[in-house]
Protein backbone atom coordinates (compact mmCIF):
# COMPACT_ATOMS: atom_id res chain seq x y z
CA UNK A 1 34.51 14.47 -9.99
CA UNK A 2 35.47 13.89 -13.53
CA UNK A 3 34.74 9.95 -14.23
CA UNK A 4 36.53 9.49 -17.82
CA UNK A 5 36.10 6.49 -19.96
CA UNK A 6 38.86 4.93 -18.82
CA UNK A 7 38.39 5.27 -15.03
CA UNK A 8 34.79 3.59 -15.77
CA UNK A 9 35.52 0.69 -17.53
CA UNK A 10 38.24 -0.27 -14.36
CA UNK A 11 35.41 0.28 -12.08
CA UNK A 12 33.30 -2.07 -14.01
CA UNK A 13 36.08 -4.43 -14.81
CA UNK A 14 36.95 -4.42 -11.01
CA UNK A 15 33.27 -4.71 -9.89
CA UNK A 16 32.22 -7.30 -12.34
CA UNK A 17 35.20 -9.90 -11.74
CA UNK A 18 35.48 -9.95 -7.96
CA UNK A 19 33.26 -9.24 -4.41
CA UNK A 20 34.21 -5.66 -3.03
CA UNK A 21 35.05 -7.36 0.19
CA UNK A 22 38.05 -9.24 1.65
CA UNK A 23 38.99 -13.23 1.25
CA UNK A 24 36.28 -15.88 2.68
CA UNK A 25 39.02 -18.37 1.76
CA UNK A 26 38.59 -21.18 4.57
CA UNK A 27 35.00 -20.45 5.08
CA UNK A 28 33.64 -23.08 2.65
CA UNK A 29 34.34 -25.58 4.92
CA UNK A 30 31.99 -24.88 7.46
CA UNK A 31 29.18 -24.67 5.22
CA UNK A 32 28.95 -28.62 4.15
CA UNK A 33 25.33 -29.85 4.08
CA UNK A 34 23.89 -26.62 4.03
CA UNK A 35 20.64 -25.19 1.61
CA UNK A 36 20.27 -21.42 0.23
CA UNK A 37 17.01 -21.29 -2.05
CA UNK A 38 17.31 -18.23 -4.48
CA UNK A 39 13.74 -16.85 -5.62
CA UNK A 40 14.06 -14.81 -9.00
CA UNK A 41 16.39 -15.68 -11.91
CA UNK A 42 17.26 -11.82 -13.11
CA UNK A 43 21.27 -10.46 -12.41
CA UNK A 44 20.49 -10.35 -8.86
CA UNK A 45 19.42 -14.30 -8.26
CA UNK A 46 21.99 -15.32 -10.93
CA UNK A 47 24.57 -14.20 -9.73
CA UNK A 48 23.68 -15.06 -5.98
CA UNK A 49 23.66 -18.49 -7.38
CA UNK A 50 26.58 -18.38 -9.06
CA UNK A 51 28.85 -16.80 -6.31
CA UNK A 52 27.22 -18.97 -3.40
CA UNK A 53 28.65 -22.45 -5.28
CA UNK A 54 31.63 -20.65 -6.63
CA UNK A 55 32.79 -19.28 -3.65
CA UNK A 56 31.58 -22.46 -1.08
CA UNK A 57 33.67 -24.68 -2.98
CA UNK A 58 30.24 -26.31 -4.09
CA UNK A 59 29.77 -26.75 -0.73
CA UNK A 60 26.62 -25.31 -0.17
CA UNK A 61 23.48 -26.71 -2.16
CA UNK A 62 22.23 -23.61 -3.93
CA UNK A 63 18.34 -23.90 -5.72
CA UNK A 64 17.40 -21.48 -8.08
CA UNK A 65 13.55 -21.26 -8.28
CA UNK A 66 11.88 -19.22 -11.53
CA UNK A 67 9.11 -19.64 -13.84
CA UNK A 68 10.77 -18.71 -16.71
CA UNK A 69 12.88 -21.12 -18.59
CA UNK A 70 15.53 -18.19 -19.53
CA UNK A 71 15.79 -14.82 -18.66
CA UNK A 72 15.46 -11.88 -21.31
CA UNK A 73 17.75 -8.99 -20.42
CA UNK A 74 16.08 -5.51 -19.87
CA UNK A 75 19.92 -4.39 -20.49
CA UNK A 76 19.96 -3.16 -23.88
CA UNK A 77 16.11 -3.85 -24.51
CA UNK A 78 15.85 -0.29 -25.85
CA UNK A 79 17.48 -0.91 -29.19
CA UNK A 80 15.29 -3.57 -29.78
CA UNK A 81 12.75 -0.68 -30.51
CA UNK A 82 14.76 0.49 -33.50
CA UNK A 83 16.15 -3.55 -34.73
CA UNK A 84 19.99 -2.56 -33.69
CA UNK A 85 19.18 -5.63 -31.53
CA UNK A 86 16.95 -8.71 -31.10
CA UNK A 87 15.46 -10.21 -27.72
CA UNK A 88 17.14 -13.71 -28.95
CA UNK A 89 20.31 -11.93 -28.45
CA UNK A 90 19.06 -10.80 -24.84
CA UNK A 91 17.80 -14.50 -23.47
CA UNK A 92 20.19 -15.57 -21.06
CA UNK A 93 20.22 -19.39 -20.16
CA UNK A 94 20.51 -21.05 -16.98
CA UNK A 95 22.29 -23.69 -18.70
CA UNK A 96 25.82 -22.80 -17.03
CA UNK A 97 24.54 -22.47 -13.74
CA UNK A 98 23.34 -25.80 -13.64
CA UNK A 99 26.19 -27.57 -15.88
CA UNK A 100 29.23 -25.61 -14.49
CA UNK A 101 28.28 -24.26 -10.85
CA UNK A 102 25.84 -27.19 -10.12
CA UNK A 103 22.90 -25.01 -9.49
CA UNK A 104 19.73 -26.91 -9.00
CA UNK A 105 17.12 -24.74 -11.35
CA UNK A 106 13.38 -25.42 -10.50
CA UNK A 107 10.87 -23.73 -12.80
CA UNK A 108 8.32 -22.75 -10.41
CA UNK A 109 6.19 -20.04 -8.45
CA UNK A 110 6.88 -19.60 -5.17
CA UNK A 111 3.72 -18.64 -3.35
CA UNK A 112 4.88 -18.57 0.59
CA UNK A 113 7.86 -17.70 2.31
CA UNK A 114 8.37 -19.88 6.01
CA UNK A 115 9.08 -18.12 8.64
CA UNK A 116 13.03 -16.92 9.33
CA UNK A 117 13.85 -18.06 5.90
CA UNK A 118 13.38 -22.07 6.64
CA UNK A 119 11.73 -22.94 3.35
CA UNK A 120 9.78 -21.74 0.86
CA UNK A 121 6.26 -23.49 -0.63
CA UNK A 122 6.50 -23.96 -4.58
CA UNK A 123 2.86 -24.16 -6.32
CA UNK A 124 3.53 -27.13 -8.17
CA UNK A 125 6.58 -28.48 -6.13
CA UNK A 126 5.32 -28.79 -2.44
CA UNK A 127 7.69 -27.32 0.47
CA UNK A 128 11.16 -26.91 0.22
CA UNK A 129 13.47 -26.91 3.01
CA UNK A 130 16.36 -24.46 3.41
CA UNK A 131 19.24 -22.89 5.28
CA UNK A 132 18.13 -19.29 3.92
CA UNK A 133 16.09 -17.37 1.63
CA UNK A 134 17.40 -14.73 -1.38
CA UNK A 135 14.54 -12.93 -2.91
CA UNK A 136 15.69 -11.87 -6.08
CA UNK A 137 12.49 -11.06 -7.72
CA UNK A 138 12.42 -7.70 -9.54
CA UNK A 139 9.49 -5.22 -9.99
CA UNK A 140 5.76 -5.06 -10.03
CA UNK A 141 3.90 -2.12 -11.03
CA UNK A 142 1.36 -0.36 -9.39
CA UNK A 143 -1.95 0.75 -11.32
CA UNK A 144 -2.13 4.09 -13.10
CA UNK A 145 -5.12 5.96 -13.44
CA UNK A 146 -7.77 5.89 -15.97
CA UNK A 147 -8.47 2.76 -18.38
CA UNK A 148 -5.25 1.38 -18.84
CA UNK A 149 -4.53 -1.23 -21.59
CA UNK A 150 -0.89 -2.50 -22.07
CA UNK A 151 -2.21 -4.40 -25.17
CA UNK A 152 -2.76 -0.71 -26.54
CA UNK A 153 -0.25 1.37 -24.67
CA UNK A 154 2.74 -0.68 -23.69
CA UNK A 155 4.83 -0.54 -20.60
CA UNK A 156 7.91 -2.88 -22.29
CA UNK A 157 9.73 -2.01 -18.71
CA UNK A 158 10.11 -5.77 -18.46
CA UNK A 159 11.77 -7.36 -21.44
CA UNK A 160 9.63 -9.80 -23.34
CA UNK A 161 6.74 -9.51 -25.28
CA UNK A 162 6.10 -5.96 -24.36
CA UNK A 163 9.16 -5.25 -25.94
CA UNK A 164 7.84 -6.68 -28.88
CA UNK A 165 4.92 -4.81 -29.05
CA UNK A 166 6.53 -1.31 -28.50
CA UNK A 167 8.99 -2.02 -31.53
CA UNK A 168 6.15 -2.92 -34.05
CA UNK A 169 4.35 0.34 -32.94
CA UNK A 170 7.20 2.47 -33.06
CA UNK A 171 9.02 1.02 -36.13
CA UNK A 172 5.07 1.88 -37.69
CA UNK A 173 5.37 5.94 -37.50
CA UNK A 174 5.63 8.22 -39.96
CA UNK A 175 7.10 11.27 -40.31
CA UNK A 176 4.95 13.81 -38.51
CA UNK A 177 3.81 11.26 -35.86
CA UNK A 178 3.56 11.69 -32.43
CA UNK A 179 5.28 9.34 -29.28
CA UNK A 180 3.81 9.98 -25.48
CA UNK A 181 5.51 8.29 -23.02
CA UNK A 182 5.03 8.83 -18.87
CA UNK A 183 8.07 8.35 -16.63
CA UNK A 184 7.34 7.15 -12.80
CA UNK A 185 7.96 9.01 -10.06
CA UNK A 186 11.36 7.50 -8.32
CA UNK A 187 12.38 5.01 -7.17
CA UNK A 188 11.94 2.82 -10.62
CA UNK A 189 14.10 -0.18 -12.66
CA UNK A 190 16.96 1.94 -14.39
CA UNK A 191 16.62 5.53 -14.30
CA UNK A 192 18.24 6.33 -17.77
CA UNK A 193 16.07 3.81 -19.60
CA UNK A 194 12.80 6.11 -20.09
CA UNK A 195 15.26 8.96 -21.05
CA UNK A 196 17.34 6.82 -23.14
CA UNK A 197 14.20 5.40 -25.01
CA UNK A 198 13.02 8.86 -25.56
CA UNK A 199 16.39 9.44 -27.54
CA UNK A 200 15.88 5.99 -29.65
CA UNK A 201 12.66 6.74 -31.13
CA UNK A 202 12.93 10.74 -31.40
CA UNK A 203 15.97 9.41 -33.20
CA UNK A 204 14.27 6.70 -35.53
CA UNK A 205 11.27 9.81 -36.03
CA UNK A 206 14.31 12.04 -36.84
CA UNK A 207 15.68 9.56 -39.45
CA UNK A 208 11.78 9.35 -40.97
CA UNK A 209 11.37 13.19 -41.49
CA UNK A 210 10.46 14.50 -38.14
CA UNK A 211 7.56 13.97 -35.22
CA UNK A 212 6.62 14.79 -31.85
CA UNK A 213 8.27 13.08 -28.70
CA UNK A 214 6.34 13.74 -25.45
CA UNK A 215 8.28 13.00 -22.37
CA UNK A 216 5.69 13.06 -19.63
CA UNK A 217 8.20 12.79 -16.29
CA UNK A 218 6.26 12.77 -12.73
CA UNK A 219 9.93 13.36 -10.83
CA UNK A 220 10.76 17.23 -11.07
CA UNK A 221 14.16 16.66 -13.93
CA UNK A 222 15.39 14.10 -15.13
CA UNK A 223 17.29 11.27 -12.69
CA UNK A 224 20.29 10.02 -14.25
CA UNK A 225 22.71 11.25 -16.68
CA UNK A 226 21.34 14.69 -16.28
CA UNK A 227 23.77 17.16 -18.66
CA UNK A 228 23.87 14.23 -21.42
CA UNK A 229 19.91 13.95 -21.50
CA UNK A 230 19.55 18.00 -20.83
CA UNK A 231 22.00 18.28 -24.31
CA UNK A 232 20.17 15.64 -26.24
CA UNK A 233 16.97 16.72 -25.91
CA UNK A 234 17.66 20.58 -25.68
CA UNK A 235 20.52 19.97 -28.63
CA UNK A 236 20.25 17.10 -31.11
CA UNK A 237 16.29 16.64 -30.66
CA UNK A 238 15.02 19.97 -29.63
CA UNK A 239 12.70 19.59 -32.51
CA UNK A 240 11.59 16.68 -31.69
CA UNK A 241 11.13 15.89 -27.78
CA UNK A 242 9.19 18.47 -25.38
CA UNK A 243 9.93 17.23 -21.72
CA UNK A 244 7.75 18.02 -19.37
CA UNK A 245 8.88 17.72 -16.02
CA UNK A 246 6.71 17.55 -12.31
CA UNK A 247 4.04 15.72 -15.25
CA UNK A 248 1.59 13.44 -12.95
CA UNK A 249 -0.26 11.38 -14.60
CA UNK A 250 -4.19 12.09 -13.87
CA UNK A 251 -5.52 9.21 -15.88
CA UNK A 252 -4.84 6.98 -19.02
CA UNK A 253 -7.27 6.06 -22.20
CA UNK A 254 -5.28 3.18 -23.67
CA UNK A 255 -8.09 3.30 -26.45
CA UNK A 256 -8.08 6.40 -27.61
CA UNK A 257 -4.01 6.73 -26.91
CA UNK A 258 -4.57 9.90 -24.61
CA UNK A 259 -2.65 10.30 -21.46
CA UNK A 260 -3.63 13.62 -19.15
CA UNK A 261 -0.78 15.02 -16.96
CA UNK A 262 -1.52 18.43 -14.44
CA UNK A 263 -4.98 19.19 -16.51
CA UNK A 264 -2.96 19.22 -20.21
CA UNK A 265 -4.28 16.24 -22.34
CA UNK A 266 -1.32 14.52 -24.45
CA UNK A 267 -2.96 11.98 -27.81
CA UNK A 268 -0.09 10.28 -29.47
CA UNK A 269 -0.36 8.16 -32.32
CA UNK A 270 2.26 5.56 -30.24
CA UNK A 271 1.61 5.75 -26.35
CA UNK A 272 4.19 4.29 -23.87
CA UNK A 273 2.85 3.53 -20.32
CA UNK A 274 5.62 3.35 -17.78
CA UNK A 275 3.90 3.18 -14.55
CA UNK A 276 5.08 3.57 -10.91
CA UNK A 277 6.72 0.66 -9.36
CA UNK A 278 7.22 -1.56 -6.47
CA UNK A 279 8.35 -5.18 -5.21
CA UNK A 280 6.39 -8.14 -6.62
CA UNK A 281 3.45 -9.57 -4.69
CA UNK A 282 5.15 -12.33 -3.22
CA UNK A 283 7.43 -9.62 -1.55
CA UNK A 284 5.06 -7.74 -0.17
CA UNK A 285 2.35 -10.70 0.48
CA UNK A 286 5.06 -12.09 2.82
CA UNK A 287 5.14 -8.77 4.76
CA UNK A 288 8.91 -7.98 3.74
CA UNK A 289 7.94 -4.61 2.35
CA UNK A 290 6.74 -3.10 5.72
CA UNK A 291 8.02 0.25 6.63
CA UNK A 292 9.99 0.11 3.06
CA UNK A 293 7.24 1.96 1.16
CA UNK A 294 6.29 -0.71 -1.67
CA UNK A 295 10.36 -1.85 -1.42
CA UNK A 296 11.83 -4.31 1.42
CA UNK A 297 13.76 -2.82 3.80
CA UNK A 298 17.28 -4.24 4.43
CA UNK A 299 20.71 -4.06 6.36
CA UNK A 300 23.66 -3.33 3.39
CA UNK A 301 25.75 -5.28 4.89
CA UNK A 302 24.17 -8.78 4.38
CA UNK A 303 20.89 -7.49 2.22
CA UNK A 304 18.70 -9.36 5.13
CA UNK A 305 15.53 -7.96 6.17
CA UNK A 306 15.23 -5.92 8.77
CA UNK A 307 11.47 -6.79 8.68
CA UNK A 308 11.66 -8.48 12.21
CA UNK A 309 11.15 -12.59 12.28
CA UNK A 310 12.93 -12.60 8.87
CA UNK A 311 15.91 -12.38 9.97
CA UNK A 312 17.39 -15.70 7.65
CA UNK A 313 15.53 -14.00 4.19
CA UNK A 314 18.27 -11.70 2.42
CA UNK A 315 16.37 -9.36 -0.72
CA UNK A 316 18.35 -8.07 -3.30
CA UNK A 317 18.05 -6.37 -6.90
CA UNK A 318 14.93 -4.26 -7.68
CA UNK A 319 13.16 -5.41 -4.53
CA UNK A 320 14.76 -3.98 -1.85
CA UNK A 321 15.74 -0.51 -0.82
CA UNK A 322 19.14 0.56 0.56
CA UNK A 323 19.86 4.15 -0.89
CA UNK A 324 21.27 2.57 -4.10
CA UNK A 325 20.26 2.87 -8.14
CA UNK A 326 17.96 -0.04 -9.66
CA UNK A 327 19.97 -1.41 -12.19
CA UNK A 328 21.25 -5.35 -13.33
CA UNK A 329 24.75 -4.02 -12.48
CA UNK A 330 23.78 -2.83 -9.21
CA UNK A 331 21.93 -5.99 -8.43
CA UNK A 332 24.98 -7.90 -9.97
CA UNK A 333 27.09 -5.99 -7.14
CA UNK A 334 24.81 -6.85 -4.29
CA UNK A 335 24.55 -10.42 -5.15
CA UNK A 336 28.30 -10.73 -4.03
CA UNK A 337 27.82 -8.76 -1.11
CA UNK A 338 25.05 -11.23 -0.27
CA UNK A 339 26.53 -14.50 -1.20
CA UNK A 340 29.55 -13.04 1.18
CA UNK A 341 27.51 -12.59 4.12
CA UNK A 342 25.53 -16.02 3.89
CA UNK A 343 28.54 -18.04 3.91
CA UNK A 344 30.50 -16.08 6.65
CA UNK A 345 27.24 -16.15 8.90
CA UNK A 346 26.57 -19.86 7.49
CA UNK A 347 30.68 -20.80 8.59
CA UNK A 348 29.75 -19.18 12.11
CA UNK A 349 31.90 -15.86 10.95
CA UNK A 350 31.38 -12.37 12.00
CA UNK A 351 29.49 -9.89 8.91
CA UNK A 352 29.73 -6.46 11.08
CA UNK A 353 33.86 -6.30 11.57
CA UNK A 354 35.25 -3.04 11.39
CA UNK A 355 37.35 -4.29 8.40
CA UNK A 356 34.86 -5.84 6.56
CA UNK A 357 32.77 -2.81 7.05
CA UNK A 358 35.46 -0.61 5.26
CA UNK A 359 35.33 -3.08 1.97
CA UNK A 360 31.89 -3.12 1.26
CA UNK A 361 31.29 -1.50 -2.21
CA UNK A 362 28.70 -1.85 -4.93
CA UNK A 363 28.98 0.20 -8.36
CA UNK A 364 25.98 1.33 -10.62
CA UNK A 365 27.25 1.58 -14.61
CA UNK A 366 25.74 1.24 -17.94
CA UNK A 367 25.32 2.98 -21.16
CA UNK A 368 22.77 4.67 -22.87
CA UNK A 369 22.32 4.76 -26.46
CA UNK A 370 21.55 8.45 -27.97
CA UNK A 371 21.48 7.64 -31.55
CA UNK A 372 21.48 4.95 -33.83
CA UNK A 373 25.30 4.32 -33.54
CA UNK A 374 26.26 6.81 -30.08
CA UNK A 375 26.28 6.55 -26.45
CA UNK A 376 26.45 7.83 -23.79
CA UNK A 377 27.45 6.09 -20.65
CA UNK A 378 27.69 6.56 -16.94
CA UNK A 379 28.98 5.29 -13.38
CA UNK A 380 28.46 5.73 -9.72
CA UNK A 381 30.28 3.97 -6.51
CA UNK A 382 28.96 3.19 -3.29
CA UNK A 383 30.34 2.53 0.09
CA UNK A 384 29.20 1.66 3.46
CA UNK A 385 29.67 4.62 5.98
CA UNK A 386 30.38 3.45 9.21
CA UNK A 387 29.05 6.25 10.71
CA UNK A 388 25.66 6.58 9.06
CA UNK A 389 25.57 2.67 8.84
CA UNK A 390 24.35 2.90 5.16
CA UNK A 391 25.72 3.06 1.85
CA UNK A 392 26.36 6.54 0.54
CA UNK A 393 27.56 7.22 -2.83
CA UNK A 394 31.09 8.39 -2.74
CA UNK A 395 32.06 8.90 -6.65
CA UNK A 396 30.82 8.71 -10.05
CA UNK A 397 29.96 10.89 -13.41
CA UNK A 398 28.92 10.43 -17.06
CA UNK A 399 30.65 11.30 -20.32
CA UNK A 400 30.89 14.54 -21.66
CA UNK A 401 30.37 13.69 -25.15
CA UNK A 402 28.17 10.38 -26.43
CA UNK A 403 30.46 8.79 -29.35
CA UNK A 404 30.53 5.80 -32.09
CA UNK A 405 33.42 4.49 -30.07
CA UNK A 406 31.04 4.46 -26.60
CA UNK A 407 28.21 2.66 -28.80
CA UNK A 408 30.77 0.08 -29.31
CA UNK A 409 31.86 -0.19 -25.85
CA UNK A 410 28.45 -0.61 -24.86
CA UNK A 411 27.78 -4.03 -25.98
CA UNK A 412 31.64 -5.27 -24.47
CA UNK A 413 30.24 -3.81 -21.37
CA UNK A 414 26.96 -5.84 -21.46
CA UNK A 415 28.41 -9.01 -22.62
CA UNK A 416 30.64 -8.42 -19.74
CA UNK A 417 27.86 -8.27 -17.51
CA UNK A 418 25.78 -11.22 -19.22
CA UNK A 419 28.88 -13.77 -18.40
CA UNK A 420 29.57 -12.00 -14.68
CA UNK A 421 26.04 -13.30 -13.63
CA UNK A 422 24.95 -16.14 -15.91
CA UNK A 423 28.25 -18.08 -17.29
């Protein structure tokens, strides 16, 4: 199907404003008294936050538990490898949540889950008593071969100082110079990031004279926005970037910057680790993860575990797996789903109606910057099939061309995004 512009941003606008499912309107009332702790402050937990006060009438106490004080946006993170962009501009406060919504915001670990979702034990805050659990806590990476060294060869797959890193290594070639970077084997966070960043610095190399831009993928083509990366790097860069598809990584020397892949060894003068992913440790410590393959298993419907005994413990975002993209706007989109269920099943209301079936949608969107001033952008829908009792993707696409005009776009669309979950 051809997704235009104009059909995408009403799928966002629709997506980002309201829950995909009908009216809770009366609900609120029957959940007076009653506690949902939130674990992870990314899109997903935010916005669980958010929508569990805003649509509870305040009703229900909502705790937001996360050891950061703010929360830097991986959305957009790639152009802070070239300066379009600073990570300032990316930290997103929790400040509304607690002034507007009334969100209680603990800085804190959690290190153990209670059983069925009753609490949750903080390391420096004791037990805390609950209603229900959301885990909301993003990725953790496994460990790639060889000697690996992020202080050398930087992953900057989680925004922060990572980020930081990559940008004073890559801002530092010359023309001539050569960029290595590994993509995961699937599932991972975003899958147009890696391709995305490939197109940032071959671009910044471009500007400088020329270079070399290894993209080292372990998944057999490339995973999102397929004919827009297949044109960019066959087209615009085809000077620049060599992809190498089916490349698994056989080991890493962060010293030396040498990455092997299928018996070929790769030196680059910048290397860029991105290494295969899974839930965090608390996630998996607390046995949510089993049978989900490194990811927690969940029913779409509610996003609770369908790990047995945690039955009260709903996962959303990066963490869990339900046939869907990684992304902040799919985690944004589950969040609502989420907060819908918890106060239906916490106001004694049915989650599994036929009708309410039939309205649950999520929606996957972003853009991807190809140049220093184009994008790209694309979108893909998601509905829950009765029949297979999953959600299966039912529409979506990507631009044909990447413009100045979709550059501009993109930042509307992430600001969009920014207030949907944190203001």
């Amino acid at each position: 199907m051809n997704f235009n512009r104009r059909r995408f941003l009403q799928a966002f606008g629709a997506s980002a404003a309201v829950a995909a499912v009908p009216s809770i309107a009366g609900a609120a009332e029957g959940t007076q008294g009653t506690h949902v702790v939130v674990v992870g402050g990314g899109f997903a937990g935010a916005t669980a936050a958010k929508y569990l006060r805003m649509w509870s009438d305040k009703k229900i106490r909502v705790t937001l538990i996360d050891p950061k004080a703010s929360h830097t946006s991986c959305v957009l993170s790639n152009l802070v490898l070239n300066g379009n962009i600073t990570l300032n501009e990316l930290t997103l406060s929790y400040d509304s949540l607690r002034s507007f919504y009334g969100v209680e915001v603990i800085r804190d670990h959690v290190t153990e889950l209670h059983p069925d979702g009753a609490g949750v034990t903080l390391k420096n805050g004791g037990d805390l008593r609950c209603d229900r659990v959301v885990i909301a806590t993003g990725i953790a990476f496994k460990k790639p071969q060889g000697d690996v060294n992020y202080k050398e060869t930087p992953h900057a797959w989680i925004a922060g100082s990572q980020t930081k890193l990559l940008a004073r290594q890559v801002r530092g070639l010359s023309a001539g110079d050569t960029f290595v970077m590994t993509i995961p084997k699937g599932p991972y966070r975003c899958p147009p990031g890696p391709y995305e960043r490939a197109c940032v610095v071959a671009d910044m190399l471009q500007q400088k004279g020329g270079g070399k831009v290894f993209v080292l993928d372990e998944n057999d083509g490339i995973q999102a926005e397929k004919a827009t990366f297949s044109k960019a790097f066959g087209g615009l860069y085809s000077e620049i970037i060599e992809y190498v598809p089916n490349a698994t990584v056989e080991s890493v020397d962060s010293a030396n910057h040498e990455v092997r892949a299928d018996g070929r060894l790769y030196a680059g003068d910048v290397v860029n680790i991105i290494p295969r992913q899974r839930a965090l440790w608390f996630v998996r410590k607390a046995g949510l993860t089993k049978g989900g393959d490194g990811w927690a298993p969940v029913d779409p419907l509610t996003y609770a575990s369908t790990v047995p005994g945690f039955e009260n413990v709903h996962v959303i975002g990066d963490s869990q797996t339900s046939y869907q993209p990684k992304s902040a706007h799919m985690a944004n989109s589950q969040a609502k789903v989420c907060a819908d269920a918890i106060i239906r099943s916490l106001a004694g209301l049915p989650n599994d109606s036929l009708e309410r079936k039939q309205n649950i949608t999520t929606n996957s969107a972003c853009y991807s910057p190809i140049t220093s001033d184009e994008a790209s952008w694309l979108t893909v829908n998601y509905a829950y099939d009765t029949a297979a009792g999953r959600m299966m993707k039912v529409h979506g696409g990507e631009a044909e061309e990447w413009s100045r005009e979709s550059y501009q776009e993109m930042f509307a669309w992430a600001s969009n995004l920014f207030t949907d979950s944190f203001h």
